[in-house]
N, C-alpha and C. Protein backbone atom coordinates (compact mmCIF):
# COMPACT_ATOMS: atom_id res chain seq x y z
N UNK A 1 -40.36 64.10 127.65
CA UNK A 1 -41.21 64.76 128.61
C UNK A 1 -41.70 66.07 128.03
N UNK A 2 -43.25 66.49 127.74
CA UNK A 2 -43.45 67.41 127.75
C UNK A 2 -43.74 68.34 128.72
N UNK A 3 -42.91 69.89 128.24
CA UNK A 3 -43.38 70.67 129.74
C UNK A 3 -44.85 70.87 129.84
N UNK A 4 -44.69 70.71 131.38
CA UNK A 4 -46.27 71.10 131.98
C UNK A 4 -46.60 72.23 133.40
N UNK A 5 -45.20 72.97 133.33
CA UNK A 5 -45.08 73.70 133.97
C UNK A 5 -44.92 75.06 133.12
N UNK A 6 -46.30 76.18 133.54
CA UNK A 6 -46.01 77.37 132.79
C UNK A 6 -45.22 78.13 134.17
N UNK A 7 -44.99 79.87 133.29
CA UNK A 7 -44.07 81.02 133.82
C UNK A 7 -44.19 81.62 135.37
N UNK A 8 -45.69 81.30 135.65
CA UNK A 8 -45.60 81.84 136.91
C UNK A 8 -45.73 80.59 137.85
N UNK A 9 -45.68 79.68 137.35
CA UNK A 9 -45.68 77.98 138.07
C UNK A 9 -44.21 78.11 138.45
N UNK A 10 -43.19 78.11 137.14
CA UNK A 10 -42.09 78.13 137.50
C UNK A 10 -41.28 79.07 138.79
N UNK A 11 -41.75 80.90 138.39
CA UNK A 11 -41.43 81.44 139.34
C UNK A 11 -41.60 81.08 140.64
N UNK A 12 -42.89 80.50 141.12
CA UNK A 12 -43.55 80.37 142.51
C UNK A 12 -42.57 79.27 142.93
N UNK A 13 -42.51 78.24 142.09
CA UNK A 13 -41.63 76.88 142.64
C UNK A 13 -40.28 77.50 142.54
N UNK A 14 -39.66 77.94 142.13
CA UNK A 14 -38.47 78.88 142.09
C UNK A 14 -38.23 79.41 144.09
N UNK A 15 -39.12 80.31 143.84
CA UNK A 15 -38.91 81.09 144.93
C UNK A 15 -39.37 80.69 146.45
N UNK A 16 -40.56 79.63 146.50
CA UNK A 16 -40.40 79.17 147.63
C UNK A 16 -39.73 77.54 147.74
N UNK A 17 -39.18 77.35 146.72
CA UNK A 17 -37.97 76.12 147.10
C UNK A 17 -37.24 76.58 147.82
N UNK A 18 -36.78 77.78 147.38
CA UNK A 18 -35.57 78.54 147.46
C UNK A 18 -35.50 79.20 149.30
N UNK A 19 -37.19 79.59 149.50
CA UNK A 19 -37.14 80.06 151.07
C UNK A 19 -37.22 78.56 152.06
N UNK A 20 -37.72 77.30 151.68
CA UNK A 20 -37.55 76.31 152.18
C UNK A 20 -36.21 75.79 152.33
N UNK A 21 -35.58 75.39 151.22
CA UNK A 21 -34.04 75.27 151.50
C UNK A 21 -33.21 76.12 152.18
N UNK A 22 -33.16 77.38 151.93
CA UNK A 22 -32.88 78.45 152.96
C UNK A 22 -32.96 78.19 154.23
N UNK A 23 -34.27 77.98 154.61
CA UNK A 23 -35.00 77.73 156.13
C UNK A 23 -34.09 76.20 156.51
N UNK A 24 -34.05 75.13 155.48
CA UNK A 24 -33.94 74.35 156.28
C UNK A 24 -32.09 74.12 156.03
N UNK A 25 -31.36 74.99 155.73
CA UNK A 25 -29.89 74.92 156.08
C UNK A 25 -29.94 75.95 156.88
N UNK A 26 -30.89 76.95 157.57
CA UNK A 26 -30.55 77.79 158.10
C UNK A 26 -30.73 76.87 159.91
N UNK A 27 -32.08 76.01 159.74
CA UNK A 27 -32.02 75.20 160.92
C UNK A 27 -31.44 74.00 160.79
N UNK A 28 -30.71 73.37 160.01
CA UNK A 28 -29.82 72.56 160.07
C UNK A 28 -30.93 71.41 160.00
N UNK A 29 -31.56 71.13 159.13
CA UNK A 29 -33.74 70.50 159.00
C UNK A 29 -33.03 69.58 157.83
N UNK A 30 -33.76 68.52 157.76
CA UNK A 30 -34.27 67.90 156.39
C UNK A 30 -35.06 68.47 155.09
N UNK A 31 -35.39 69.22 155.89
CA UNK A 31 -36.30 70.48 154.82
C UNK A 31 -35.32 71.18 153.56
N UNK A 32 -34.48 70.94 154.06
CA UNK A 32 -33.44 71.88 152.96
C UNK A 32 -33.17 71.13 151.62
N UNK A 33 -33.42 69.61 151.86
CA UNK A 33 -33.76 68.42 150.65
C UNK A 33 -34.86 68.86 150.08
N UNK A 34 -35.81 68.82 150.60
CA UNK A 34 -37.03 69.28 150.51
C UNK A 34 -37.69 70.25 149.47
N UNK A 35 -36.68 70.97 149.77
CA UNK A 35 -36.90 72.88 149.06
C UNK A 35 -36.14 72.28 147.72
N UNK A 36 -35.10 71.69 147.53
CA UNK A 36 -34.55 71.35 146.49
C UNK A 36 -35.73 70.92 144.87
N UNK A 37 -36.59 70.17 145.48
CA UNK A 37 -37.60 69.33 144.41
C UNK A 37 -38.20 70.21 143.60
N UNK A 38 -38.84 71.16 144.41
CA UNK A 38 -39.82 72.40 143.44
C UNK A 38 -38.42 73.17 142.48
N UNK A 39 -37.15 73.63 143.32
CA UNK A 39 -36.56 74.22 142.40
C UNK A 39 -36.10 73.67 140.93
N UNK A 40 -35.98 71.57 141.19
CA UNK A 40 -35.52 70.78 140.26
C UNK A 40 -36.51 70.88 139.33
N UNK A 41 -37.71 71.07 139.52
CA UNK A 41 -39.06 70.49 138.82
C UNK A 41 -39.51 71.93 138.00
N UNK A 42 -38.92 73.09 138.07
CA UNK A 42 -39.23 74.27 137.85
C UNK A 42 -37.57 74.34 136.84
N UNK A 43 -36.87 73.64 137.34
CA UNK A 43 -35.57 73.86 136.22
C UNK A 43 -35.83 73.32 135.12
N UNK A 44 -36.23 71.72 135.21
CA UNK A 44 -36.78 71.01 134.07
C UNK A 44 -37.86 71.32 133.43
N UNK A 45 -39.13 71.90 133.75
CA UNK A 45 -40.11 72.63 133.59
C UNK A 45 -41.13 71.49 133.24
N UNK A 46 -40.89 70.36 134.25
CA UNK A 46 -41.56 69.10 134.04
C UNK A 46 -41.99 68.88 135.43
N UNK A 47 -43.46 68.43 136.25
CA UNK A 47 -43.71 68.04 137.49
C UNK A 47 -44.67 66.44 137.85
N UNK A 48 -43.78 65.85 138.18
CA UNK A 48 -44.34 64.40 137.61
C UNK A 48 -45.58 64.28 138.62
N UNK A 49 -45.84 65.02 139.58
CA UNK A 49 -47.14 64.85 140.39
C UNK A 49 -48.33 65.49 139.31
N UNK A 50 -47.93 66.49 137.82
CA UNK A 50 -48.92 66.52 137.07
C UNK A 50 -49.56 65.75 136.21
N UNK A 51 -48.44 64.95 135.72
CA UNK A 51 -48.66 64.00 134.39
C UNK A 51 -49.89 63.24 134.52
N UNK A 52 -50.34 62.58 135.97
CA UNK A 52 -51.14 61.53 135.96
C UNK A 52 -52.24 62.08 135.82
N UNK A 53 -52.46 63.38 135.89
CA UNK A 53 -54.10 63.62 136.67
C UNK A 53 -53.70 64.92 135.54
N UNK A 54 -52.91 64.85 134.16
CA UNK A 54 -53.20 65.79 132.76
C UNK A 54 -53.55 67.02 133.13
N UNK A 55 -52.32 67.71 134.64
CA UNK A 55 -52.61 68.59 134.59
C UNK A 55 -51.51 70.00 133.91
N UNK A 56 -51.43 71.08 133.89
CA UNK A 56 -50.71 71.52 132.98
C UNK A 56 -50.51 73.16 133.01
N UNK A 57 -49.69 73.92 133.29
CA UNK A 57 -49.95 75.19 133.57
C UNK A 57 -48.90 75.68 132.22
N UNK A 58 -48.75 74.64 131.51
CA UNK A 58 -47.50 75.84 130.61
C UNK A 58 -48.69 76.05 129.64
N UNK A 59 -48.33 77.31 129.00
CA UNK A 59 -48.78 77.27 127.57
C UNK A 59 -49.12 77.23 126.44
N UNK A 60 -50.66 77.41 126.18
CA UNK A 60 -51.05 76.19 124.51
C UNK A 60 -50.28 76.39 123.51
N UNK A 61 -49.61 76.09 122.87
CA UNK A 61 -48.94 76.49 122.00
C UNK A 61 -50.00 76.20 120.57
N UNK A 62 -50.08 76.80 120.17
CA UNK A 62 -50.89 77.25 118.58
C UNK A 62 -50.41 77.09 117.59
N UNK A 63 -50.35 75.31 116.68
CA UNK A 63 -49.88 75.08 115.53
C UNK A 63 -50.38 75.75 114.67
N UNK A 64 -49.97 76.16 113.20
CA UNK A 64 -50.65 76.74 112.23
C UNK A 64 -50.36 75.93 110.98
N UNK A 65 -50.50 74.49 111.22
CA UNK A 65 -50.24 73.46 109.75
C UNK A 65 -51.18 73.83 108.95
């Protein structure tokens, strides 16, 4: 898997997984599963809703062969 999640992709999915899961153990919700995915997908730094549609926020990396 290449990453396709850049730094501030990660942060954002980071931090509102994090207020969703929050929210939803705080109301006792399904939501708290929920909040889990962005934080998983931001750990791996892989988001399989990008792959199909080649989209990509990490950064170009610049071979110099």
């Amino acid at each position: 898997m290449k990453p396709n999640i850049g730094k501030t992709d990660k942060t954002i999915r980071i931090v509102l997984g994090g207020l969703i899961f929050g929210a939803g153990l705080y109301y006792q919700s399904w939501w708290a599963l929920a909040g889990l995915v962005p934080v998983a997908t931001a750990l791996i730094n892989f988001c399989p809703l990008y792959a199909p549609f080649k989209i990509s926020t990490a950064e170009k990396s610049s071979s110099n062969d």
